[in-house]
N, C-alpha and C. Protein backbone atom coordinates (compact mmCIF):
# COMPACT_ATOMS: atom_id res chain seq x y z
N UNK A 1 0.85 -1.19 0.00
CA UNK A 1 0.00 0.00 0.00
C UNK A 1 0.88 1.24 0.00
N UNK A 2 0.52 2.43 -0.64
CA UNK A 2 0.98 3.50 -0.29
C UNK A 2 0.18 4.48 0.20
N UNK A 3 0.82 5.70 1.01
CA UNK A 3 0.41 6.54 1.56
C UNK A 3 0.82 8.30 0.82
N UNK A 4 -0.21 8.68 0.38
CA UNK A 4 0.26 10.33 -0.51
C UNK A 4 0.13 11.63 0.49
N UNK A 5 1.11 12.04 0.71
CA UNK A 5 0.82 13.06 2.21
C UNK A 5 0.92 14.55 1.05
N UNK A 6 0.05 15.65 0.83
CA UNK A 6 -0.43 16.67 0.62
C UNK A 6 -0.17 17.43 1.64
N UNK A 7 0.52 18.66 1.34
CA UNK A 7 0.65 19.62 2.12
C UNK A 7 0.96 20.96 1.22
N UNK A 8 0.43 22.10 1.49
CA UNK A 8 -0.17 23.17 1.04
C UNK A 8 0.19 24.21 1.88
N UNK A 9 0.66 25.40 2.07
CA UNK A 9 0.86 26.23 2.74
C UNK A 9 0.42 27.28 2.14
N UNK A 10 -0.97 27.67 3.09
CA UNK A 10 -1.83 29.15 3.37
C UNK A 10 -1.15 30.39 3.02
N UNK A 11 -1.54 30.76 2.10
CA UNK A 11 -1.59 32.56 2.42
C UNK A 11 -2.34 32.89 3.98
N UNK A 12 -1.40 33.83 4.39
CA UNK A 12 -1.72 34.05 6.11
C UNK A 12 -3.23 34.74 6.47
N UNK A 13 -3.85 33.80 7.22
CA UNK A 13 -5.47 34.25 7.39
C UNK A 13 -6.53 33.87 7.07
N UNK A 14 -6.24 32.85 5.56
CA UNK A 14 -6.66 32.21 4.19
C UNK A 14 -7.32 30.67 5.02
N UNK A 15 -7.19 30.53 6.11
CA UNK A 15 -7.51 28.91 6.57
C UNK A 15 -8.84 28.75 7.06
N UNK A 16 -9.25 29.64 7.01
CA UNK A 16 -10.80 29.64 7.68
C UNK A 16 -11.37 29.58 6.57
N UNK A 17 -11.70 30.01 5.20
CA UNK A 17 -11.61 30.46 3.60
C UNK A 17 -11.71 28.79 2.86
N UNK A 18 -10.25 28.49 3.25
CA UNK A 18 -9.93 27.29 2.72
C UNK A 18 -10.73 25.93 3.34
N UNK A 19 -10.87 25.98 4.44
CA UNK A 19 -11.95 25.12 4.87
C UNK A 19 -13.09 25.13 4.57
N UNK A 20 -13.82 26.33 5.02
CA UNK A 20 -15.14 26.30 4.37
C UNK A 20 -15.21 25.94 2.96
N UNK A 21 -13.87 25.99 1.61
CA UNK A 21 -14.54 26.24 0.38
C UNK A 21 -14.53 24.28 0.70
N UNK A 22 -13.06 24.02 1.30
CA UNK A 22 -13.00 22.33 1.31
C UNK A 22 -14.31 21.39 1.51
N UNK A 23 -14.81 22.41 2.94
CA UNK A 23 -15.84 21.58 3.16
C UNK A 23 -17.16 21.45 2.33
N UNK A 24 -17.16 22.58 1.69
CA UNK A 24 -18.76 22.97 0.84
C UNK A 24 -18.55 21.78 -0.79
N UNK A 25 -16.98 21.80 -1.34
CA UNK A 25 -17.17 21.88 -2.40
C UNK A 25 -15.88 20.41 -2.82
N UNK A 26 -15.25 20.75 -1.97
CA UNK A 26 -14.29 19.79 -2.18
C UNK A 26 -13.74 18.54 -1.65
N UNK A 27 -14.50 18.15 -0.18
CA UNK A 27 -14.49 16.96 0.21
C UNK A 27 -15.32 16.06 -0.56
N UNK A 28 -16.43 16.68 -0.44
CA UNK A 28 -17.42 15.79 -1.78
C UNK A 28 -17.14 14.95 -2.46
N UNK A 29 -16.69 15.79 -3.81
CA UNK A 29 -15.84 15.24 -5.11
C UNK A 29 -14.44 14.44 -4.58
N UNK A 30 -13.50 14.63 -3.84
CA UNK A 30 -12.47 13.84 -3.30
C UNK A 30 -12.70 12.22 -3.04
N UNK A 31 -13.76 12.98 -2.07
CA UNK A 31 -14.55 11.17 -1.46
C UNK A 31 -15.29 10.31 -2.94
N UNK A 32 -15.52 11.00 -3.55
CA UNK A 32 -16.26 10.27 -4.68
C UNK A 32 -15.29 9.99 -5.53
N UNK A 33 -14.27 10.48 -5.80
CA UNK A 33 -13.11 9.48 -6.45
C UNK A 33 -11.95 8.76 -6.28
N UNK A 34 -11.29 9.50 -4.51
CA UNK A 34 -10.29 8.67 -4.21
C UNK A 34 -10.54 7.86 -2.96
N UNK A 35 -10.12 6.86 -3.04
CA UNK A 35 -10.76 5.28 -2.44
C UNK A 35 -10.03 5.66 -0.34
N UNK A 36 -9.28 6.31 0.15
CA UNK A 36 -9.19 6.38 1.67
C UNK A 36 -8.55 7.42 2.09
N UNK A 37 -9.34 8.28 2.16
CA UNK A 37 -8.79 9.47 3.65
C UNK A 37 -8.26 8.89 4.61
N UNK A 38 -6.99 9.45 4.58
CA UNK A 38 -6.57 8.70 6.31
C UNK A 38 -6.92 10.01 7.18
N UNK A 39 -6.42 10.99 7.03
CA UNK A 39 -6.41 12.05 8.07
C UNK A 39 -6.38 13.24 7.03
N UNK A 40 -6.70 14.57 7.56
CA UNK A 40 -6.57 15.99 7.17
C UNK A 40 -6.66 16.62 8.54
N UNK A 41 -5.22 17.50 8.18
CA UNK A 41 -5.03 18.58 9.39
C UNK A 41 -4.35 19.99 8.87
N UNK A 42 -4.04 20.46 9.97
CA UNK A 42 -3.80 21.77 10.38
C UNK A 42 -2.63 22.24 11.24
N UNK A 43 -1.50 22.43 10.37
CA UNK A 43 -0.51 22.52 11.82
C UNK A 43 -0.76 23.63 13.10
N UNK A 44 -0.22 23.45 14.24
CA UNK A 44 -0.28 24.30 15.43
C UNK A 44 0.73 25.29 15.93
N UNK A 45 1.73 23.76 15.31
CA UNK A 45 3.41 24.29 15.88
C UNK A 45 4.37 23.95 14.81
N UNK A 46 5.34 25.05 14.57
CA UNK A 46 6.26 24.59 13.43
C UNK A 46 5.85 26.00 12.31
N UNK A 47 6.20 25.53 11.46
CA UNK A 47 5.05 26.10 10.01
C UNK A 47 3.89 26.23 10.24
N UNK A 48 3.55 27.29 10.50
CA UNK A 48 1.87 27.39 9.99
C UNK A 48 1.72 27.59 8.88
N UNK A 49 0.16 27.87 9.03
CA UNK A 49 -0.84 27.92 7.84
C UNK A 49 -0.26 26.57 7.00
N UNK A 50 -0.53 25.82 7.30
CA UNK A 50 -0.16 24.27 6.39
C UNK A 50 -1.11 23.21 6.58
N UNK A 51 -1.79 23.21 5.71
CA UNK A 51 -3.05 21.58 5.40
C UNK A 51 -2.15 20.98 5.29
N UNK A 52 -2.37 19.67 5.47
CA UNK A 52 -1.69 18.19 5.32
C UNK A 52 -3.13 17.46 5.60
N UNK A 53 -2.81 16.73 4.09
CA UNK A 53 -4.20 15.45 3.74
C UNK A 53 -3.03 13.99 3.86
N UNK A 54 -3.83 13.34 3.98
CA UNK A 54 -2.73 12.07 3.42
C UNK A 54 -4.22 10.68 3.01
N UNK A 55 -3.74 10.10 2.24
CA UNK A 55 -4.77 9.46 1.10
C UNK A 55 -3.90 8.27 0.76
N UNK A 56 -4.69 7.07 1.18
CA UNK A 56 -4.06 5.72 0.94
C UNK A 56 -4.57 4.85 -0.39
N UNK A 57 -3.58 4.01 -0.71
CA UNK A 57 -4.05 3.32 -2.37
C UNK A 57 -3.48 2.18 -1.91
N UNK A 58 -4.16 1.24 -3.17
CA UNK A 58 -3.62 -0.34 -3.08
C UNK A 58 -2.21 -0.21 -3.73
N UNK A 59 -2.10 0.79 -4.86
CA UNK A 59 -1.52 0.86 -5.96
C UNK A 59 -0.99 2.06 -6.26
N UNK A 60 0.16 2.04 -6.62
CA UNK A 60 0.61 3.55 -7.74
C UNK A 60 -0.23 3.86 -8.78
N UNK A 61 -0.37 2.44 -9.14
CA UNK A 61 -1.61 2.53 -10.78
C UNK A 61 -3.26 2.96 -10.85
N UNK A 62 -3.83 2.31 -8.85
CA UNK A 62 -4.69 3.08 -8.85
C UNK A 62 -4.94 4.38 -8.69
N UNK A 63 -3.63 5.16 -7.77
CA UNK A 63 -3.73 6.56 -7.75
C UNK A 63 -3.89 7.11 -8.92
N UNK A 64 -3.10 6.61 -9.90
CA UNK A 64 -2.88 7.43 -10.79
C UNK A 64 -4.69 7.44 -11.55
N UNK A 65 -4.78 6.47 -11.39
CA UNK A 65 -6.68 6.50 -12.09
C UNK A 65 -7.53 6.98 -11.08
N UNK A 66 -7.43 7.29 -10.02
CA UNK A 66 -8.51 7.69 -9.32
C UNK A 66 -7.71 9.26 -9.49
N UNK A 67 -6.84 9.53 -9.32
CA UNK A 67 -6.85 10.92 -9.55
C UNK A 67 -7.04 11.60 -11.04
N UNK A 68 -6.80 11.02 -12.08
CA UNK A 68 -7.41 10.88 -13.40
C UNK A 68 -8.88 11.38 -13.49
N UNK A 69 -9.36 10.94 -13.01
CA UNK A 69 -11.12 10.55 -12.69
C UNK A 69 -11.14 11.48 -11.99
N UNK A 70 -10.54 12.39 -11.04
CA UNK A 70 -10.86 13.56 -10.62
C UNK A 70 -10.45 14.53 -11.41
N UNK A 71 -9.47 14.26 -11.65
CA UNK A 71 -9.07 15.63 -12.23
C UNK A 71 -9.82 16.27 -14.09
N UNK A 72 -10.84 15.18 -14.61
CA UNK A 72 -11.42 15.06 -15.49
C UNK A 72 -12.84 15.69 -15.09
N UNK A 73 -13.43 15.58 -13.74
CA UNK A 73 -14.92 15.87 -13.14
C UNK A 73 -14.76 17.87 -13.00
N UNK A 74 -15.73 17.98 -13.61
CA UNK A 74 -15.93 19.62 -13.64
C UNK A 74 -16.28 20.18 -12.36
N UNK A 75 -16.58 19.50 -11.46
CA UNK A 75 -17.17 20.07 -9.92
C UNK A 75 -15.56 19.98 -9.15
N UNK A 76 -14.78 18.87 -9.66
CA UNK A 76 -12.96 19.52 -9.04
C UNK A 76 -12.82 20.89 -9.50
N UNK A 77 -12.32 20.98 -11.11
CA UNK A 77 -12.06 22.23 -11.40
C UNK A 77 -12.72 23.19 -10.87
N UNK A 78 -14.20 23.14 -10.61
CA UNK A 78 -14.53 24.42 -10.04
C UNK A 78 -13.82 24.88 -8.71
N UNK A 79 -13.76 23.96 -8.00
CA UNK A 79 -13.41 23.76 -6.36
C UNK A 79 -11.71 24.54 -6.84
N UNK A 80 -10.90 23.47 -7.43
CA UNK A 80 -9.56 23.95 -7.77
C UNK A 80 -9.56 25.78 -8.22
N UNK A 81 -10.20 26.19 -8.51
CA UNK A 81 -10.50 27.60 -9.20
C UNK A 81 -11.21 28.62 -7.85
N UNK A 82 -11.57 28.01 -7.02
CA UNK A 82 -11.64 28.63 -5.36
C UNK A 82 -10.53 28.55 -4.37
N UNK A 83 -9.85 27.36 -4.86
CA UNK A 83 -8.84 27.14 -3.83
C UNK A 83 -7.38 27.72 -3.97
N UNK A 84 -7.17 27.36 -5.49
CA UNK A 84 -5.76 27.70 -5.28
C UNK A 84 -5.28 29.16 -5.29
N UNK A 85 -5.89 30.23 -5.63
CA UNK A 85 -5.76 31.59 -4.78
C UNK A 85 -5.33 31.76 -3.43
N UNK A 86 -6.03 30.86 -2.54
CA UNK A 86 -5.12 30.64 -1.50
C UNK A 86 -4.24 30.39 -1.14
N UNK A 87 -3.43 29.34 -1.77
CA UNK A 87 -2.30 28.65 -1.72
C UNK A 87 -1.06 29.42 -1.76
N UNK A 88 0.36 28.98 -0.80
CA UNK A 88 1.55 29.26 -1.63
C UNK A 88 2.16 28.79 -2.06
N UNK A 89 2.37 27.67 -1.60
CA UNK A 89 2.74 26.37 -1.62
C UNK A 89 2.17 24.83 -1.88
N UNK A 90 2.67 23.76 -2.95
CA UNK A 90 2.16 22.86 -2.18
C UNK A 90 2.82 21.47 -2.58
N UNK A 91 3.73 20.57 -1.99
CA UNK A 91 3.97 19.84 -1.64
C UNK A 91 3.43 18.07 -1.66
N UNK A 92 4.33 17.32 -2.24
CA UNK A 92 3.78 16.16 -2.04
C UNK A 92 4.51 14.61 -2.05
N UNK A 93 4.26 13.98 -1.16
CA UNK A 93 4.91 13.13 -1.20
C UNK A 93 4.49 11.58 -0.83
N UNK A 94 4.89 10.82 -1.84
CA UNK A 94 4.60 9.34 -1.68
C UNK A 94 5.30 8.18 -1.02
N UNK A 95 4.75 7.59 -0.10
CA UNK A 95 5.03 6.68 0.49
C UNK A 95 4.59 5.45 1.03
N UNK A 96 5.40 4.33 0.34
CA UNK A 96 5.10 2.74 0.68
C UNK A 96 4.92 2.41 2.36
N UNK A 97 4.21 1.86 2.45
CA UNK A 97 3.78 1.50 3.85
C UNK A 97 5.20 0.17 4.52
N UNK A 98 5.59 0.24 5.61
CA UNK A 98 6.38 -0.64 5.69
C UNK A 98 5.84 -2.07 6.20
N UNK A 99 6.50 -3.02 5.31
CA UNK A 99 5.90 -4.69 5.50
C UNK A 99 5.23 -4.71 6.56
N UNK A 100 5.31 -4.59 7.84
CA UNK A 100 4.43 -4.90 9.15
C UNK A 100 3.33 -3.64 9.43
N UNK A 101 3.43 -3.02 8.32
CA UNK A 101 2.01 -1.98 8.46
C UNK A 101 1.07 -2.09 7.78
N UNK A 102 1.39 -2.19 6.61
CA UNK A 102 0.41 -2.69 5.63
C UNK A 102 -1.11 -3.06 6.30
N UNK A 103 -1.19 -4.48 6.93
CA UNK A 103 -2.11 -5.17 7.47
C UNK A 103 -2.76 -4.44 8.35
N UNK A 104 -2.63 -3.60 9.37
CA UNK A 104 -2.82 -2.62 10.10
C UNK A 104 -3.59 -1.52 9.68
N UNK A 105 -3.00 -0.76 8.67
CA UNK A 105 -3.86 0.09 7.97
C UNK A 105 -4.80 -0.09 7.40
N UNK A 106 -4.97 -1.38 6.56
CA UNK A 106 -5.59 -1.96 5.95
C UNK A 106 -6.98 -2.11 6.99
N UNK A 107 -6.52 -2.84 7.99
CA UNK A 107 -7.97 -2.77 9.64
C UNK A 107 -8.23 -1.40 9.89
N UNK A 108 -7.05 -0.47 10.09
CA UNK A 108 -7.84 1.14 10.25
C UNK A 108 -8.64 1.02 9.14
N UNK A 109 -8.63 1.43 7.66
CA UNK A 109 -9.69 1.61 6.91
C UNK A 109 -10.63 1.51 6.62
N UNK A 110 -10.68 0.07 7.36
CA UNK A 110 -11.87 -1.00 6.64
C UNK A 110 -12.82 -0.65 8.22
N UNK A 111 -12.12 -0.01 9.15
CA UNK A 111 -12.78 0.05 10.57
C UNK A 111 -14.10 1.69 10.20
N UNK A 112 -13.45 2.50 9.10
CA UNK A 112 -14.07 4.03 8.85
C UNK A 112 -15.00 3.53 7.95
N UNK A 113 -14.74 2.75 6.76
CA UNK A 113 -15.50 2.60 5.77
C UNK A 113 -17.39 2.04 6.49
C-alpha cells in the first residue's frame, strides 16, 4: 500500500476560507473518487498555515486512475479555481507503507468505511 501526504501552505489568514470552500465543495468530489482518507489537518506548531491530507491506495496505478477521474470531473475544477488563490505552496509526497504496516492500515480503513 501506499500513503500520498499533501501539504499546502496558506496565504496568512486564508484557513478559515480554505476550509469552508474544502468543506462545501471539495471533500465531496475527493470522497467520490479517491478510495481512503486517512487524516486531514492543520498545523499548530512549526510552520503554519499548512493543510496536510494524506490518502491511501492499493496501488501507484490506482492513484494514478482515481486521480485521473478527478481531475477530469468539472465540480474539481470548479473547487480547484476557489482554492488555489489561496495557496503558496504545495507539496507532495509518496510513500510505501512498511511490510508490518500494511495489514494494520488496511484494519484502520476497513474500521471508517
Amino acid at each position: 500500500m501506499y500513503v500520498e501526504e499533501r501539504m499546502y501552505t496558506l496565504q496568512i489568514g486564508k484557513a478559515a476560507e480554505y476550509f469552508k470552500n474544502y468543506e462545501q465543495f471539495g471533500l465531496k468530489v475527493q470522497l467520490k473518487h479517491l478510495p481512503n482518507l486517512v487524516g486531514y489537518y492543520v498545523t499548530e506548531v512549526g510552520a503554519l498555515n499548512m493543510v496536510i491530507h494524506l490518502w491511501a491506495y492499493d496501488s501507484l496505478d490506482q492513484r494514478d486512475r482515481c486521480r485521473a477521474a478527478m481531475r477530469a470531473d468539472p465540480a474539481w475544477r470548479a473547487y480547484l479555481a476557489k482554492t488555489h488563490p489561496l495557496m503558496e505552496t504545495q507539496e507532495t509526497r509518496i510513500m510505501k507503507c512498511a511490510p508490518f504496516f500494511v495489514e494494520r492500515l488496511k484494519t484502520m480503513l476497513a474500521a471508517v468505511k
